[in-house]
PDB file of N, CA and C in Angstrom:
ATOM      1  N   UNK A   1      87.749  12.258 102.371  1.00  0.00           N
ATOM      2  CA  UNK A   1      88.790  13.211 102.016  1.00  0.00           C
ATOM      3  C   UNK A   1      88.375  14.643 102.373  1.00  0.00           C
ATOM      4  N   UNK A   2      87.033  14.855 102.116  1.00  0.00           N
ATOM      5  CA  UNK A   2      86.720  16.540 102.602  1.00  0.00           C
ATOM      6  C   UNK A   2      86.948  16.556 104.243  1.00  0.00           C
ATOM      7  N   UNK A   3      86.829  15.665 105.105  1.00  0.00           N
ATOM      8  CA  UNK A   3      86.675  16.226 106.124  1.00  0.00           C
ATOM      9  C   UNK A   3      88.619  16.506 106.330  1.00  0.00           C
ATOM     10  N   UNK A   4      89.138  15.345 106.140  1.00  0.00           N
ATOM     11  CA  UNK A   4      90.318  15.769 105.999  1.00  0.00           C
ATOM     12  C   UNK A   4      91.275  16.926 105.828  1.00  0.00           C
ATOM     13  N   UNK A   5      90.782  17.420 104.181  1.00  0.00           N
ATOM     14  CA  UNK A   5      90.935  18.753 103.776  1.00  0.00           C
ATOM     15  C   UNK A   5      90.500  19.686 104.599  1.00  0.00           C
ATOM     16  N   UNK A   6      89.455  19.695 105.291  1.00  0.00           N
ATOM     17  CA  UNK A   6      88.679  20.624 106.210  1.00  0.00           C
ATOM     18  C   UNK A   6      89.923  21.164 107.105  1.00  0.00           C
ATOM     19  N   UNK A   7      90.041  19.597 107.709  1.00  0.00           N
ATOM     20  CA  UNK A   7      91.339  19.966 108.806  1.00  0.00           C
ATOM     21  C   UNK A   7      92.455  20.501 108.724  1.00  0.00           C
ATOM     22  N   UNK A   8      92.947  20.037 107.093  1.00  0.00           N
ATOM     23  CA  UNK A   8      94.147  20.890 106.798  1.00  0.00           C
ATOM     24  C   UNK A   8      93.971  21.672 106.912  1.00  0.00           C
ATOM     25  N   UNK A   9      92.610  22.764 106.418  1.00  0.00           N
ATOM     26  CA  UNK A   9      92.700  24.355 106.192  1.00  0.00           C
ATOM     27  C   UNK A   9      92.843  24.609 107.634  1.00  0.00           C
ATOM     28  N   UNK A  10      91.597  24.311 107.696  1.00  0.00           N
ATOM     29  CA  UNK A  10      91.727  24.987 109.570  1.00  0.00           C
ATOM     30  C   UNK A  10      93.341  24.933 110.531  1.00  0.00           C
ATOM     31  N   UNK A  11      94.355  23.895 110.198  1.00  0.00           N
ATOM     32  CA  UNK A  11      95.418  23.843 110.206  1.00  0.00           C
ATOM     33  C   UNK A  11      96.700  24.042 109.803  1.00  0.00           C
ATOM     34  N   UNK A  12      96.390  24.869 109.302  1.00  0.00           N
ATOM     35  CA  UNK A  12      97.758  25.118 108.139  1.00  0.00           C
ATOM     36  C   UNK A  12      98.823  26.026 108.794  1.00  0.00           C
ATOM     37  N   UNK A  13     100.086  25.783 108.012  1.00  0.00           N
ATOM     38  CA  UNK A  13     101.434  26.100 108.462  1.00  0.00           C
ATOM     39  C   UNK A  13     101.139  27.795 107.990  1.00  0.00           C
ATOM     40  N   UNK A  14     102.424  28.025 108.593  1.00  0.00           N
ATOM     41  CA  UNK A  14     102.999  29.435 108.595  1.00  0.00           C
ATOM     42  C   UNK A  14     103.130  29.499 106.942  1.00  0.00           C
ATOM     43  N   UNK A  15     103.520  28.917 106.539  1.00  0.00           N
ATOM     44  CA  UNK A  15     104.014  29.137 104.689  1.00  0.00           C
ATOM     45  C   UNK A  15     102.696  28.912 103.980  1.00  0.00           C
ATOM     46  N   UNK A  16     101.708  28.441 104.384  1.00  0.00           N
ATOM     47  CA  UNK A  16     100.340  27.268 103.654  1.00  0.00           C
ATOM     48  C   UNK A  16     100.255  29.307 103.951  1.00  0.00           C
ATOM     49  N   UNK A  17      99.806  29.854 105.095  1.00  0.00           N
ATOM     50  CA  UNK A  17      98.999  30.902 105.233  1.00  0.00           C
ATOM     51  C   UNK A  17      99.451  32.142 104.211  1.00  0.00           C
ATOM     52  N   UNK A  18     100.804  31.741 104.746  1.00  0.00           N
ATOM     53  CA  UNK A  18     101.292  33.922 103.900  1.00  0.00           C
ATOM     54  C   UNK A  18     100.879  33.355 102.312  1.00  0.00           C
ATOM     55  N   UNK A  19     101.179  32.216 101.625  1.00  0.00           N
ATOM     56  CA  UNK A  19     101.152  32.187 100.387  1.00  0.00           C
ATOM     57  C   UNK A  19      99.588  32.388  99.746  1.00  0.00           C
ATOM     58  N   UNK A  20      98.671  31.757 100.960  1.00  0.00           N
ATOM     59  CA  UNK A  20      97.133  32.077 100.493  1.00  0.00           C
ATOM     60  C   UNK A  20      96.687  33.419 100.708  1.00  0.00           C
ATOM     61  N   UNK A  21      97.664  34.195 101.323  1.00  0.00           N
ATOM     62  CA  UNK A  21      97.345  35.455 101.471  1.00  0.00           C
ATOM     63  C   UNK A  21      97.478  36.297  99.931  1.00  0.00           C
ATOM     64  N   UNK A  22      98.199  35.766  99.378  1.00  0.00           N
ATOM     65  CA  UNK A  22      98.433  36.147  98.118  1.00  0.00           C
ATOM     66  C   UNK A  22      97.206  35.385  97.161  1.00  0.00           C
ATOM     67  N   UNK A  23      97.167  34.347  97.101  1.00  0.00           N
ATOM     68  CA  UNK A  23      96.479  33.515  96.196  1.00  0.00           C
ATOM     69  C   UNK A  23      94.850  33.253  96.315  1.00  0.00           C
ATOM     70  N   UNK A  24      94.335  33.694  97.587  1.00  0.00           N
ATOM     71  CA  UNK A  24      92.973  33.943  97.513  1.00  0.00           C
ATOM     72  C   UNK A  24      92.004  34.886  96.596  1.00  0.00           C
ATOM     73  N   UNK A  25      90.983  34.068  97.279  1.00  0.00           N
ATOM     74  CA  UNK A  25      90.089  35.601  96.278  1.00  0.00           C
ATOM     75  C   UNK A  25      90.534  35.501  94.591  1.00  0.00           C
ATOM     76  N   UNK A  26      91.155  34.951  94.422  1.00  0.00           N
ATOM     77  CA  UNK A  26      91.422  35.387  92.711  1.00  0.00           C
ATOM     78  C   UNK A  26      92.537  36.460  92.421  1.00  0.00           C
ATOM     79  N   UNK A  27      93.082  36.638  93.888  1.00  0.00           N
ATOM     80  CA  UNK A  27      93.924  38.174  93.835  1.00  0.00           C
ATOM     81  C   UNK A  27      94.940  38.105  92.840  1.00  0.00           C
ATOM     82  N   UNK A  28      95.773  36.592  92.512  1.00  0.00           N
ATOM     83  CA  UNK A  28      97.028  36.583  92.091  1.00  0.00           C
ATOM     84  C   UNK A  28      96.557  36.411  90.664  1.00  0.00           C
ATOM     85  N   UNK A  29      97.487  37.380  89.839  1.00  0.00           N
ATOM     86  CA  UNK A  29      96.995  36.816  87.975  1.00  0.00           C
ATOM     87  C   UNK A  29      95.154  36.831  87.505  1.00  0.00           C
ATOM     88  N   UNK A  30      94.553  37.120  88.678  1.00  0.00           N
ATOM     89  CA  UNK A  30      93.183  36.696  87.868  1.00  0.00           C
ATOM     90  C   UNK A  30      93.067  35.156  87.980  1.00  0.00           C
ATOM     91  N   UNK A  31      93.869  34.928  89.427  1.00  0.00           N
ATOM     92  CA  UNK A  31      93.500  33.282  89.043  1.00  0.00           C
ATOM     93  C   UNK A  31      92.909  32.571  90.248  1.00  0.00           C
ATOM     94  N   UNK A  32      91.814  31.734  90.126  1.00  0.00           N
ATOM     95  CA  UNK A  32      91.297  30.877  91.612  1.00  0.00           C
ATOM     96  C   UNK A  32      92.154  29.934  91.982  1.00  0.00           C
ATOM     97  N   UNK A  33      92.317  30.091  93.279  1.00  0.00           N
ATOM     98  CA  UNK A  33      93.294  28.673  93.863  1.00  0.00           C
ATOM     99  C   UNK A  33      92.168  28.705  94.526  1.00  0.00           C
ATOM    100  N   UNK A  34      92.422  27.122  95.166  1.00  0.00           N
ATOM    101  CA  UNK A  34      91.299  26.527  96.151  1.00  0.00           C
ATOM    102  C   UNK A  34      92.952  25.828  97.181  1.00  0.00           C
ATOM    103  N   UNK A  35      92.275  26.199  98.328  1.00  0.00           N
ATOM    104  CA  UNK A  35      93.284  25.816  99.413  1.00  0.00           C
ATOM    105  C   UNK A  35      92.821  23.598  99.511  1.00  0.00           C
ATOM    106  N   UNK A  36      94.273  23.290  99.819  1.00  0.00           N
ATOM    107  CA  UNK A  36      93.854  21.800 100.217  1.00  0.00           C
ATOM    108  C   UNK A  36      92.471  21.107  99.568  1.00  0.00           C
ATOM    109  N   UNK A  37      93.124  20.786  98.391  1.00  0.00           N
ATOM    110  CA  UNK A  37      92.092  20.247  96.779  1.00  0.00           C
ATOM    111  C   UNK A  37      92.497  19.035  96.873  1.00  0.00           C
ATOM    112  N   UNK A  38      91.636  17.631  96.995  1.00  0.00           N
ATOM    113  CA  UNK A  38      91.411  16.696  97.017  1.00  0.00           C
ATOM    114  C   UNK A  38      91.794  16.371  95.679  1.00  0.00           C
ATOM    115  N   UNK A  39      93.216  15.367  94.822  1.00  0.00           N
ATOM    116  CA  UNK A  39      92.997  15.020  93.735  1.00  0.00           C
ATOM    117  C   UNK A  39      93.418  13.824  94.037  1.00  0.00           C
ATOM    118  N   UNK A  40      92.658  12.913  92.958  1.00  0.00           N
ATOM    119  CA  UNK A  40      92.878  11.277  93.663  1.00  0.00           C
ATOM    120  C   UNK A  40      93.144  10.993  95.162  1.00  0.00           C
ATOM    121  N   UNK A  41      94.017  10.057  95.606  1.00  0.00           N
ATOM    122  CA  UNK A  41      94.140   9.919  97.076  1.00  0.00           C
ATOM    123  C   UNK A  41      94.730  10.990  97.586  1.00  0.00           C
ATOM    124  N   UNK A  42      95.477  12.137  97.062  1.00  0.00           N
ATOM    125  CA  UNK A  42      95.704  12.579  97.696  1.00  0.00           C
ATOM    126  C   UNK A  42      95.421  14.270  97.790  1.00  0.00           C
ATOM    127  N   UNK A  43      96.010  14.944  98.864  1.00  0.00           N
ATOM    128  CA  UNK A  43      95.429  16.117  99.058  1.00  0.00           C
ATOM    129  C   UNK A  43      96.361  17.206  98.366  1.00  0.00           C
ATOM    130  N   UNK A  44      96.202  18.492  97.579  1.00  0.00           N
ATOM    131  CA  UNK A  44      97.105  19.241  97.015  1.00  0.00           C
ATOM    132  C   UNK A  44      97.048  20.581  97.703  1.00  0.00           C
ATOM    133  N   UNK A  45      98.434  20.956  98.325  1.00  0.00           N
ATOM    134  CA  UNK A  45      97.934  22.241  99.135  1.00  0.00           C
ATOM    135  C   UNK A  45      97.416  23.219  98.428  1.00  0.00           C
ATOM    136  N   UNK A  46      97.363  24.048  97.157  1.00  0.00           N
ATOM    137  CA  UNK A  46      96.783  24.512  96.689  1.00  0.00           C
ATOM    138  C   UNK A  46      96.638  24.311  95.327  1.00  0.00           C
ATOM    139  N   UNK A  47      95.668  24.565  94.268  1.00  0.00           N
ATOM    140  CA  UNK A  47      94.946  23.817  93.584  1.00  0.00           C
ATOM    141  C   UNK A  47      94.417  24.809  92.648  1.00  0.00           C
ATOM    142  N   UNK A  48      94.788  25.266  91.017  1.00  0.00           N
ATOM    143  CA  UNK A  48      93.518  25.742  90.264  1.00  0.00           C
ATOM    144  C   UNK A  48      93.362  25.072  89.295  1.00  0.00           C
ATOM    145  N   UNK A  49      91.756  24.630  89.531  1.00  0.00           N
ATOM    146  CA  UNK A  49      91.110  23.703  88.846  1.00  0.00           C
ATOM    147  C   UNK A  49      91.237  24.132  87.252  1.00  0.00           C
ATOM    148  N   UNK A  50      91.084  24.934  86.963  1.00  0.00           N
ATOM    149  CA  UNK A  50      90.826  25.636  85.522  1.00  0.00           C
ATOM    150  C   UNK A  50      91.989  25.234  84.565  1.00  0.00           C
ATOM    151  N   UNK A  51      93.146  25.858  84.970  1.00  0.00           N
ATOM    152  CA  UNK A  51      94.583  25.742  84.676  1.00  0.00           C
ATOM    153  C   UNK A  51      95.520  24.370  84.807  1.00  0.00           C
ATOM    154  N   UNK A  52      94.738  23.770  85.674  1.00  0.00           N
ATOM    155  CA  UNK A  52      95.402  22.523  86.019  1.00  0.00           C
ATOM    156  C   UNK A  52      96.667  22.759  86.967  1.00  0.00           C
ATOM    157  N   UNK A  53      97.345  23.564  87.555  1.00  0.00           N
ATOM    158  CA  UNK A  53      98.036  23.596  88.308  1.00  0.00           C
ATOM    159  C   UNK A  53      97.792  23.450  89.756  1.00  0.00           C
ATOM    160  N   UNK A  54      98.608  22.167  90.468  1.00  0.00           N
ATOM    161  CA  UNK A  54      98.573  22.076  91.786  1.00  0.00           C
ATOM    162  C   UNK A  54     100.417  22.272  92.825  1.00  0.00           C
ATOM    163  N   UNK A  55     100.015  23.258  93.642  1.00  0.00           N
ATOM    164  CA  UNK A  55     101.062  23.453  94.461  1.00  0.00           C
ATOM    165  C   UNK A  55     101.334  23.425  95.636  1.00  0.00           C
ATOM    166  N   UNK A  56     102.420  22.050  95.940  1.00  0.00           N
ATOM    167  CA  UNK A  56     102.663  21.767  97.354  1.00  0.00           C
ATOM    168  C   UNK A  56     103.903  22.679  97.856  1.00  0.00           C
ATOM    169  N   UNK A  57     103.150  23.137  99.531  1.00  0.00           N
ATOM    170  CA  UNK A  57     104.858  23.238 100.116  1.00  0.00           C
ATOM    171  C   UNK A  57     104.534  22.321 100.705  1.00  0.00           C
ATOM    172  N   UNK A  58     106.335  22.394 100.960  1.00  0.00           N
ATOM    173  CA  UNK A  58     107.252  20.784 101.598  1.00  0.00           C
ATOM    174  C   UNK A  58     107.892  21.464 102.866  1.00  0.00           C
ATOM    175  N   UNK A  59     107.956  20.874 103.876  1.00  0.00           N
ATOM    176  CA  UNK A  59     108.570  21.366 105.162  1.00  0.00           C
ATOM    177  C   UNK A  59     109.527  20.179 105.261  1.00  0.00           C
ATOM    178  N   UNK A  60     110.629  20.629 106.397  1.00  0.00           N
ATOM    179  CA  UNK A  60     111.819  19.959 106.616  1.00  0.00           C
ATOM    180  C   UNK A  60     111.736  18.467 106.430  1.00  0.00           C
ATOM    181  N   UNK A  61     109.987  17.736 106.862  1.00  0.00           N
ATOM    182  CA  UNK A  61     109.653  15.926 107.224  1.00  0.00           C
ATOM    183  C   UNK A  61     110.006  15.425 105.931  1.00  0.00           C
ATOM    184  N   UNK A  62     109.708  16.535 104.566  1.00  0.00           N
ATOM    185  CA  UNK A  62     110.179  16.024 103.491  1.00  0.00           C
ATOM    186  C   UNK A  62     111.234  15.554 102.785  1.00  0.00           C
ATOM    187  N   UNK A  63     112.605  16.639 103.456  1.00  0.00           N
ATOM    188  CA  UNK A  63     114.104  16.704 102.770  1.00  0.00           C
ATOM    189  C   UNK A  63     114.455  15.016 102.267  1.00  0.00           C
ATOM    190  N   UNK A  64     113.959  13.622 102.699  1.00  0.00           N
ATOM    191  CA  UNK A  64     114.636  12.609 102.474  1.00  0.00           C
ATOM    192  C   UNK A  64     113.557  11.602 102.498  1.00  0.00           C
ATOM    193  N   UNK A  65     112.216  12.920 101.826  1.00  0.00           N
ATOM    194  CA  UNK A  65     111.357  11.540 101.618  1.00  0.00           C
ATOM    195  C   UNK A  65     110.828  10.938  99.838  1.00  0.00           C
ATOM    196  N   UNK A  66     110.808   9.390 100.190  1.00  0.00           N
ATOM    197  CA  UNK A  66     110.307   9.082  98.713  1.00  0.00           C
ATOM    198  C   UNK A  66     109.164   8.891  97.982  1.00  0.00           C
ATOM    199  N   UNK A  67     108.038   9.381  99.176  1.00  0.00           N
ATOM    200  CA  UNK A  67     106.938   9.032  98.277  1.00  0.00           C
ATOM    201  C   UNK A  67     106.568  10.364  98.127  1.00  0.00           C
ATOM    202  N   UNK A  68     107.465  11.968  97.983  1.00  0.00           N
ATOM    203  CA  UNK A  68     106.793  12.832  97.113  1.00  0.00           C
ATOM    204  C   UNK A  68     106.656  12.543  95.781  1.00  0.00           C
ATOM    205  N   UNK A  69     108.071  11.617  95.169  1.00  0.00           N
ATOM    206  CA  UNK A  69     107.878  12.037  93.603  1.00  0.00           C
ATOM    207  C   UNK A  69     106.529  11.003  93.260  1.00  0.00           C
ATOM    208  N   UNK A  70     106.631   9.907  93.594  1.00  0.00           N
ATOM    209  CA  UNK A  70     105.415   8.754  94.156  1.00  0.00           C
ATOM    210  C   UNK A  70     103.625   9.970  94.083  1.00  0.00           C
ATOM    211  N   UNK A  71     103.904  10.715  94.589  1.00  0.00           N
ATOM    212  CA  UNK A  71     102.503  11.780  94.886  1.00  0.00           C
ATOM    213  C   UNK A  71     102.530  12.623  93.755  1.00  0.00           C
ATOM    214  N   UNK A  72     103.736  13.380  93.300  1.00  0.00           N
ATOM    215  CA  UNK A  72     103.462  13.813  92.352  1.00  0.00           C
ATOM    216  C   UNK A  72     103.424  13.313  90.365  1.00  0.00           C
ATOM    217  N   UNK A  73     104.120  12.244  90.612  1.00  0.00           N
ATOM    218  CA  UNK A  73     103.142  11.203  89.774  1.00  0.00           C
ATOM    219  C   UNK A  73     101.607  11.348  89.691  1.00  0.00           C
ATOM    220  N   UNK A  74     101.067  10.437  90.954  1.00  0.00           N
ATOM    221  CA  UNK A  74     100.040  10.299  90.717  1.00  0.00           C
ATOM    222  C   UNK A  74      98.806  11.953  90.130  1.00  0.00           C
ATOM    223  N   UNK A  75      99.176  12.863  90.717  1.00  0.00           N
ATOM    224  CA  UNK A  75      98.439  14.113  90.726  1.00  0.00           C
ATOM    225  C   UNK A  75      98.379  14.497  89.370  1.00  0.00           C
ATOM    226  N   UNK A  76      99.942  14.373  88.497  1.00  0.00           N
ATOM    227  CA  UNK A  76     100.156  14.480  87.428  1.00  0.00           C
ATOM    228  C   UNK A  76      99.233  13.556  86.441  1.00  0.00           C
ATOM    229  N   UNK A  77      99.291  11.773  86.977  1.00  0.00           N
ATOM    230  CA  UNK A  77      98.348  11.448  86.269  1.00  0.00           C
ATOM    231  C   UNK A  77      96.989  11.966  86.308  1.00  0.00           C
ATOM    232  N   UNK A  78      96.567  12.506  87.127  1.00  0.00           N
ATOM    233  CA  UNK A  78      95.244  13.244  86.715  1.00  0.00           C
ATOM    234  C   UNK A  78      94.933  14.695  86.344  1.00  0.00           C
ATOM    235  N   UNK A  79      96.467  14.612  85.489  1.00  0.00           N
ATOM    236  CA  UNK A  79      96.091  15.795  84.871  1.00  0.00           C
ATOM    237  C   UNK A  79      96.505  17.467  85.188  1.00  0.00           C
ATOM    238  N   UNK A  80      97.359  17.454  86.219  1.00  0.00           N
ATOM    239  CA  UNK A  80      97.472  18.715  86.788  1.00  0.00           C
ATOM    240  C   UNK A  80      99.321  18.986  86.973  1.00  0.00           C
ATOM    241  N   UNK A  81      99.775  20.001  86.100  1.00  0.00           N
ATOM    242  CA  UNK A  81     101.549  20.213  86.891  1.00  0.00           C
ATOM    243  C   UNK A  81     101.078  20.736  88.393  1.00  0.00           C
ATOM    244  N   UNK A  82     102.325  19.983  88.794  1.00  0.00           N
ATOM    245  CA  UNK A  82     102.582  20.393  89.968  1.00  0.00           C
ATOM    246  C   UNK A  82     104.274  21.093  90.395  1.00  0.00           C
ATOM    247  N   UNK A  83     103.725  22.575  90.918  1.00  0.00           N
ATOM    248  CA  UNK A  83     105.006  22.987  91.783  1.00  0.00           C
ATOM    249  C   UNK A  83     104.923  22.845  92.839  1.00  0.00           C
ATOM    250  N   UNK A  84     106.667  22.528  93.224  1.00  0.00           N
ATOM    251  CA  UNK A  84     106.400  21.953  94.747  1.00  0.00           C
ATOM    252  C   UNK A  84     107.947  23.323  95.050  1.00  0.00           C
ATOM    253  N   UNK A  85     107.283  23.866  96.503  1.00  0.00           N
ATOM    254  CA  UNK A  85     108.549  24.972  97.242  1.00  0.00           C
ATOM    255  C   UNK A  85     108.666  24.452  98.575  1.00  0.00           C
ATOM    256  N   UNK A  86     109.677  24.804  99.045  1.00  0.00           N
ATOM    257  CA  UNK A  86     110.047  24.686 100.250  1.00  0.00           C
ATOM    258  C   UNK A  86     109.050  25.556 101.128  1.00  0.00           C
ATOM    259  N   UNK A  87     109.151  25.255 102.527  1.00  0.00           N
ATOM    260  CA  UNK A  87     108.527  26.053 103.268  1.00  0.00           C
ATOM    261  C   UNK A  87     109.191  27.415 103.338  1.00  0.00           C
ATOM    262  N   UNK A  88     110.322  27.241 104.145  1.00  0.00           N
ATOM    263  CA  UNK A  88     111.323  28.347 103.524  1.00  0.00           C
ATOM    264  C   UNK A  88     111.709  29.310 102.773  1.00  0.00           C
ATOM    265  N   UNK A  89     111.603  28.760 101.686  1.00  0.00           N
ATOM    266  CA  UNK A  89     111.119  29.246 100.311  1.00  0.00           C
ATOM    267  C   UNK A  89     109.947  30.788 100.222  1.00  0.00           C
ATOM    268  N   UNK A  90     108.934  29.605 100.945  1.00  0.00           N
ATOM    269  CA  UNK A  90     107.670  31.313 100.820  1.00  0.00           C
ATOM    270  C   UNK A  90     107.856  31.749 102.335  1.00  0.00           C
ATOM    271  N   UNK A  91     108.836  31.309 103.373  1.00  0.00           N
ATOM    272  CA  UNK A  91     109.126  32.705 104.167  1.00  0.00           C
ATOM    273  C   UNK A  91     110.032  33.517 104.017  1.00  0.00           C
ATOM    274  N   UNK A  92     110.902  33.219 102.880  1.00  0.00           N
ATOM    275  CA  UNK A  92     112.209  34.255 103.041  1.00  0.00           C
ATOM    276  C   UNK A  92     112.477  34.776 101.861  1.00  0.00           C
ATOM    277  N   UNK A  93     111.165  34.282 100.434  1.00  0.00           N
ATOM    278  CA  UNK A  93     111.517  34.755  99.825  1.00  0.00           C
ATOM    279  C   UNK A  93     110.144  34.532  98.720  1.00  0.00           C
ATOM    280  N   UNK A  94     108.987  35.379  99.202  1.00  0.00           N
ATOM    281  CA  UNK A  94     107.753  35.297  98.284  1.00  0.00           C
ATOM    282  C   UNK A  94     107.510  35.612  97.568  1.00  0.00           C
ATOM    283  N   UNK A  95     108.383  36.634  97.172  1.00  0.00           N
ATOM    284  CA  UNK A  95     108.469  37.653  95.573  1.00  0.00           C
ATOM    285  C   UNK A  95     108.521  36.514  94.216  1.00  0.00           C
ATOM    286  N   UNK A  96     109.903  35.568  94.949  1.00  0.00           N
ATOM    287  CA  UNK A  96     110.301  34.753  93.760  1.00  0.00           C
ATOM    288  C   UNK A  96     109.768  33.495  93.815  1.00  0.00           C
ATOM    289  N   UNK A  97     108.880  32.914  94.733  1.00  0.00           N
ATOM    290  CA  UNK A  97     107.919  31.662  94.830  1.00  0.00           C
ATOM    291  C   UNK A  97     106.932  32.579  94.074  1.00  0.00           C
ATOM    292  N   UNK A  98     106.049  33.861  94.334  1.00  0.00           N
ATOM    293  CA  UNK A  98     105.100  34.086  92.880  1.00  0.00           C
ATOM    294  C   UNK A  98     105.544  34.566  91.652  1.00  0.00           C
ATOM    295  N   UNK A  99     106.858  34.928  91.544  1.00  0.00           N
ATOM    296  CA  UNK A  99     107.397  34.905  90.308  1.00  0.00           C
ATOM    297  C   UNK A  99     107.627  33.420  89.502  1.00  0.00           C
ATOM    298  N   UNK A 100     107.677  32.451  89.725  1.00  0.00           N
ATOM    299  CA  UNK A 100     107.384  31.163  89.530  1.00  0.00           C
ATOM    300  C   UNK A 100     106.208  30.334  88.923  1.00  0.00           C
ATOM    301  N   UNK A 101     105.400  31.061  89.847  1.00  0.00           N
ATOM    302  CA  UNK A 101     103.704  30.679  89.575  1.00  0.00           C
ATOM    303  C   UNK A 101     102.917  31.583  88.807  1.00  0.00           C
ATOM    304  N   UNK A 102     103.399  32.574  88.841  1.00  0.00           N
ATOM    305  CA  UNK A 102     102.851  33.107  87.677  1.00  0.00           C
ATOM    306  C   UNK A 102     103.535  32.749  86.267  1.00  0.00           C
ATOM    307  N   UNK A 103     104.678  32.698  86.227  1.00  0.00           N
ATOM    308  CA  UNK A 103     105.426  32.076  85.403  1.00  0.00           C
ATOM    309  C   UNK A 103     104.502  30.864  84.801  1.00  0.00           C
ATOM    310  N   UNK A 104     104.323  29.765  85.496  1.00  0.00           N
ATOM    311  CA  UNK A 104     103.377  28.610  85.229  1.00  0.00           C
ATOM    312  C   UNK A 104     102.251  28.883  85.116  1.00  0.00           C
ATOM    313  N   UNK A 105     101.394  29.813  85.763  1.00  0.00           N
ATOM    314  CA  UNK A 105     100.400  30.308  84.916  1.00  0.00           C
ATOM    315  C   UNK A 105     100.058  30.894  83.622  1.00  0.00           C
ATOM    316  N   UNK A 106     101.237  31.461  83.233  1.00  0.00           N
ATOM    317  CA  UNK A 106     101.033  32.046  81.690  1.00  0.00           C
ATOM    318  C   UNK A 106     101.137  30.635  80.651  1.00  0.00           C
ATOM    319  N   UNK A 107     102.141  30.090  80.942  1.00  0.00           N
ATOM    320  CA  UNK A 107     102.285  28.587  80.382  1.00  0.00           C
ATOM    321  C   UNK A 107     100.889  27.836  80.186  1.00  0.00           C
ATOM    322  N   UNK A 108     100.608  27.928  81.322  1.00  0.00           N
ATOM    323  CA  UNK A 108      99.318  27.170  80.866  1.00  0.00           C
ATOM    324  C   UNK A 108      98.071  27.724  80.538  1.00  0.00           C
ATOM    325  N   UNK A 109      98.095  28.859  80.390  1.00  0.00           N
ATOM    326  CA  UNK A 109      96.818  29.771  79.730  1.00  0.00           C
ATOM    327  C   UNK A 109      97.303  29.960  77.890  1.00  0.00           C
ATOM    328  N   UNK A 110      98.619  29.291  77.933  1.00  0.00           N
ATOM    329  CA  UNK A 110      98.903  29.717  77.002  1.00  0.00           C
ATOM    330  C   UNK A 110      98.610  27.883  75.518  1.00  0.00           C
ATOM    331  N   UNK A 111      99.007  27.607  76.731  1.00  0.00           N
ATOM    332  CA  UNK A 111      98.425  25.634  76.636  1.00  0.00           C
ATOM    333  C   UNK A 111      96.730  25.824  75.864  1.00  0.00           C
ATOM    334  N   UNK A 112      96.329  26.203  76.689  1.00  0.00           N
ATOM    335  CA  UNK A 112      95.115  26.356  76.712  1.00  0.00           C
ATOM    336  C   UNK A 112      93.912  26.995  76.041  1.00  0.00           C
ATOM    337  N   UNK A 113      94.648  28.157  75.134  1.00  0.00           N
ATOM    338  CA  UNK A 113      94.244  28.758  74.216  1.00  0.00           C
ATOM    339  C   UNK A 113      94.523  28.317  72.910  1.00  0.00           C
TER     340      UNK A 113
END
């Protein structure tokens, strides 16, 4: 699975990038994401371990597919919400994809305390 993940990073979409531009480093909220996080079989585009939140974007291959909810099951069983955005989504409109996630971040710091 790491080398995998490897490849995702080194590969990532137009939406995977602008959104880590935000979410690196700890920049967003005070919070670590880890890009393309290995949970169970499968891979989560971004990932904070602490909080338990994992967040996929979905590009167009998705609109009519069935094994996302299938994936996000499983991720869930180990423990982590997951938001899922369109690709779209964080190009035309990134204000309100991190108004979202931070949103779910307070939630769960709030879980958590």
């Amino acid at each position: 699975m790491t080398g995998l993940a490897r490849n995702l990073r080194n590969n990532a979409t137009e939406a995977e990038r602008r959104l880590w531009l935000h979410l690196r480093a700890s920049r967003f909220e005070r919070t670590k994401f880890t890009r393309q996080f290995p949970i169970g079989d499968f891979i989560a585009d971004f990932a904070c371990r602490s909080l338990r939140l994992a967040i996929e974007l979905d590009g167009g291959q998705h609109a009519d597919s069935t094994t996302d909810a299938n994936r996000t099951r499983i991720i869930e069983a180990h423990g982590y919400r997951v938001l899922r955005f369109w690709n779209n989504e964080v190009l035309e409109n990134i204000n309100g994809v991190l108004t979202v996630i931070s949103e779910k971040i307070a939630i769960a710091r709030n879980e958590r305390a």
